[in-house]
Protein backbone atom coordinates (compact mmCIF):
# COMPACT_ATOMS: atom_id res chain seq x y z
CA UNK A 1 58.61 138.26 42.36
CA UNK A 2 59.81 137.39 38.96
CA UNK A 3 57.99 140.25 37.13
CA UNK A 4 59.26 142.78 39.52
CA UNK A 5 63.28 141.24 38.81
CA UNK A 6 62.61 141.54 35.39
CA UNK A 7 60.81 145.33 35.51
CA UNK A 8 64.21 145.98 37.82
CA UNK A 9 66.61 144.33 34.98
CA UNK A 10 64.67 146.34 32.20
CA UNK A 11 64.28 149.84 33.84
CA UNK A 12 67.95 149.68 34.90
CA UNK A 13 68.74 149.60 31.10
CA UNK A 14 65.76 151.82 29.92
CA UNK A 15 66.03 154.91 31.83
CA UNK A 16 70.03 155.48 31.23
CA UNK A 17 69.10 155.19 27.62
CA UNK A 18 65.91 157.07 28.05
CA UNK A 19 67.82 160.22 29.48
CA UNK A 20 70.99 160.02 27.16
CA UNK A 21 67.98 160.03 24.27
CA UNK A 22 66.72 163.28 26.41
CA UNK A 23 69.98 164.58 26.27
CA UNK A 24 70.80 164.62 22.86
CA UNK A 25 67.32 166.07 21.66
CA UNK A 26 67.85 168.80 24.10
CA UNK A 27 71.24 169.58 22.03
CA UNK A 28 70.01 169.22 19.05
CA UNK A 29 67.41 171.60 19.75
CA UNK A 30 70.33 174.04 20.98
CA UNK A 31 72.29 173.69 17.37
CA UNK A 32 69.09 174.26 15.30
CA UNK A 33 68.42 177.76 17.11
CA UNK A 34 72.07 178.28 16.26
CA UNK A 35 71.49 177.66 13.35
CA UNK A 36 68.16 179.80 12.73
CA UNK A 37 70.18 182.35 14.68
CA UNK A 38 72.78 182.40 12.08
CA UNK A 39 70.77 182.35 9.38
CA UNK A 40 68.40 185.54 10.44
CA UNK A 41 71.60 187.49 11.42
CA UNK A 42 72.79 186.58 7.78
CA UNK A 43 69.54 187.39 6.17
CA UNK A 44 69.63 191.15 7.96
CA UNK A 45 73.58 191.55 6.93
CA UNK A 46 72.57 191.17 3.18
CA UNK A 47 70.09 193.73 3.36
CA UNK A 48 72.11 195.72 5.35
CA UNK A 49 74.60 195.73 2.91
CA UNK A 50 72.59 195.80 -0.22
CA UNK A 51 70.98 199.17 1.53
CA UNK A 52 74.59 200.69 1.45
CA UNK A 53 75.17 200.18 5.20
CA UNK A 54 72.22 202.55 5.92
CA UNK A 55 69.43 199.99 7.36
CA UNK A 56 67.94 200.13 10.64
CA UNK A 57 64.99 197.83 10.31
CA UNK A 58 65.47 194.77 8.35
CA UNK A 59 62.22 192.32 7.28
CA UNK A 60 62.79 189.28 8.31
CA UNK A 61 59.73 186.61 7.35
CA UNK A 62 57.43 189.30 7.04
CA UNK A 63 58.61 190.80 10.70
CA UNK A 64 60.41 194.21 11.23
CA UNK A 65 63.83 193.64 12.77
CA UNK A 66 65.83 196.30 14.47
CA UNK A 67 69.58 195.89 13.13
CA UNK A 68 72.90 196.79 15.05
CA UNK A 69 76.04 197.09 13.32
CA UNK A 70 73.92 195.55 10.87
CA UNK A 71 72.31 192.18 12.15
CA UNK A 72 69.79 191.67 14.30
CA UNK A 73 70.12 193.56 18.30
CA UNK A 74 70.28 191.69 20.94
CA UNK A 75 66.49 192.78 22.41
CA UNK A 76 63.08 192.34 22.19
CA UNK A 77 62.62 193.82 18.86
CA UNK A 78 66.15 192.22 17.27
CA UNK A 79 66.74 188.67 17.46
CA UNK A 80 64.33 187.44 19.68
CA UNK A 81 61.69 188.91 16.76
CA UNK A 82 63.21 187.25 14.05
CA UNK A 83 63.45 183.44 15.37
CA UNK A 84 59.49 182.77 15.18
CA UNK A 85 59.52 180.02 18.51
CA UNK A 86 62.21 179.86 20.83
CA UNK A 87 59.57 179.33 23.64
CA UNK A 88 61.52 175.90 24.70
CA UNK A 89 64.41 178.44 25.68
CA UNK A 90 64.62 180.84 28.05
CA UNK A 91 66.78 184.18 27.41
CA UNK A 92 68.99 186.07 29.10
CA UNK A 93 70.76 188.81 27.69
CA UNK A 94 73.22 192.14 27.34
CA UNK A 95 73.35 195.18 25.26
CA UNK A 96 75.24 193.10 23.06
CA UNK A 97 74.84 189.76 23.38
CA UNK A 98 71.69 187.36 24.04
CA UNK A 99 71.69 183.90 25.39
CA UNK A 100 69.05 181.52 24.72
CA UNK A 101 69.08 178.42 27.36
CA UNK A 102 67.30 175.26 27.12
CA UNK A 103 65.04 174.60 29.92
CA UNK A 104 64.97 171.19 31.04
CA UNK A 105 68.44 170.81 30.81
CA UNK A 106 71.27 169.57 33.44
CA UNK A 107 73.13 172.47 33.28
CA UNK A 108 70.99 175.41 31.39
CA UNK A 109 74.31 177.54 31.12
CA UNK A 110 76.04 174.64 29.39
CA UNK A 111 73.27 173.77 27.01
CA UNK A 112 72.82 176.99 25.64
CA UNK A 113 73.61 179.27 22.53
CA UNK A 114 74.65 182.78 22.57
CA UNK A 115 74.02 185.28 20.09
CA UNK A 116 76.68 188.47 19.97
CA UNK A 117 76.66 191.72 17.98
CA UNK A 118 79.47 191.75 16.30
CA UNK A 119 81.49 195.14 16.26
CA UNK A 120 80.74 197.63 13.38
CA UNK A 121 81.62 196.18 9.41
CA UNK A 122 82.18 192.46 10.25
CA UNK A 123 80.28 189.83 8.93
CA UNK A 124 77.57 188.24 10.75
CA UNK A 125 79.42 184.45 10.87
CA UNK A 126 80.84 184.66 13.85
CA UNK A 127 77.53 186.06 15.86
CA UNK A 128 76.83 182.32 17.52
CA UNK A 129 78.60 180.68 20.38
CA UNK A 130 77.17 177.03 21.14
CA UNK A 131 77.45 174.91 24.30
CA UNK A 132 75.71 171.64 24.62
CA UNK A 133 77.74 169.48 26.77
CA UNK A 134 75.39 170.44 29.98
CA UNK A 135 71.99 169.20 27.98
């Protein structure tokens, strides 16, 4: 009877702490691909612009990838090429936008990061909206 009061005690302490842990991995997660999307979108701007705004196809890691506005597009063959493994996410996208959702988490919408075109001439570092308060 004793063990089982103390298992009780212990796993009322250890599973909060185990899911908060959870939690914050899934987010963390959700700002790195923010930050990989960021940094392929920046990567395809610069030779975008070094090309004298002219570039459809940018080389990203050794991968073609098709450019809008000059980043990556928001398909198959933009920025879901470039990011090499975004299996732990699943994506749902526009013409213009793409958002990449963490599965496993409480709210997939909220623990999420978006990717946008951005319209014609502006930079690529605004292309990244991040939510992580459902994870």
């Amino acid at each position: 009877m004793v063990v089982f009061s103390l298992l009780g005690t212990v796993s009322a302490f250890a599973i909060p702490r185990y899911t908060h842990l959870a939690n914050l991995a899934r987010a963390a997660q959700v700002v790195a691909l923010s930050g990989l999307l960021r940094g392929a979108a920046r990567s395809a701007y610069q030779q975008y612009v070094a090309s004298g705004y002219t570039l459809r196809t940018a080389k990203l890691d050794g991968r073609s990838v098709a450019l809008q506005n000059g980043v990556p597009e928001a398909s198959t063959r933009g920025i879901r090429a470039a990011i090499i493994d975004w299996s732990g996410f699943v994506a749902k996208g526009s013409p213009n936008s793409v958002t990449f959702m963490k599965k496993g988490a409480e709210v997939a919408e909220r623990c999420a990061v978006t990717y946008a075109v951005p319209e014609p001439r502006v930079t690529a570092e605004s292309t990244t909206e991040v939510a992580f308060d459902g994870c």
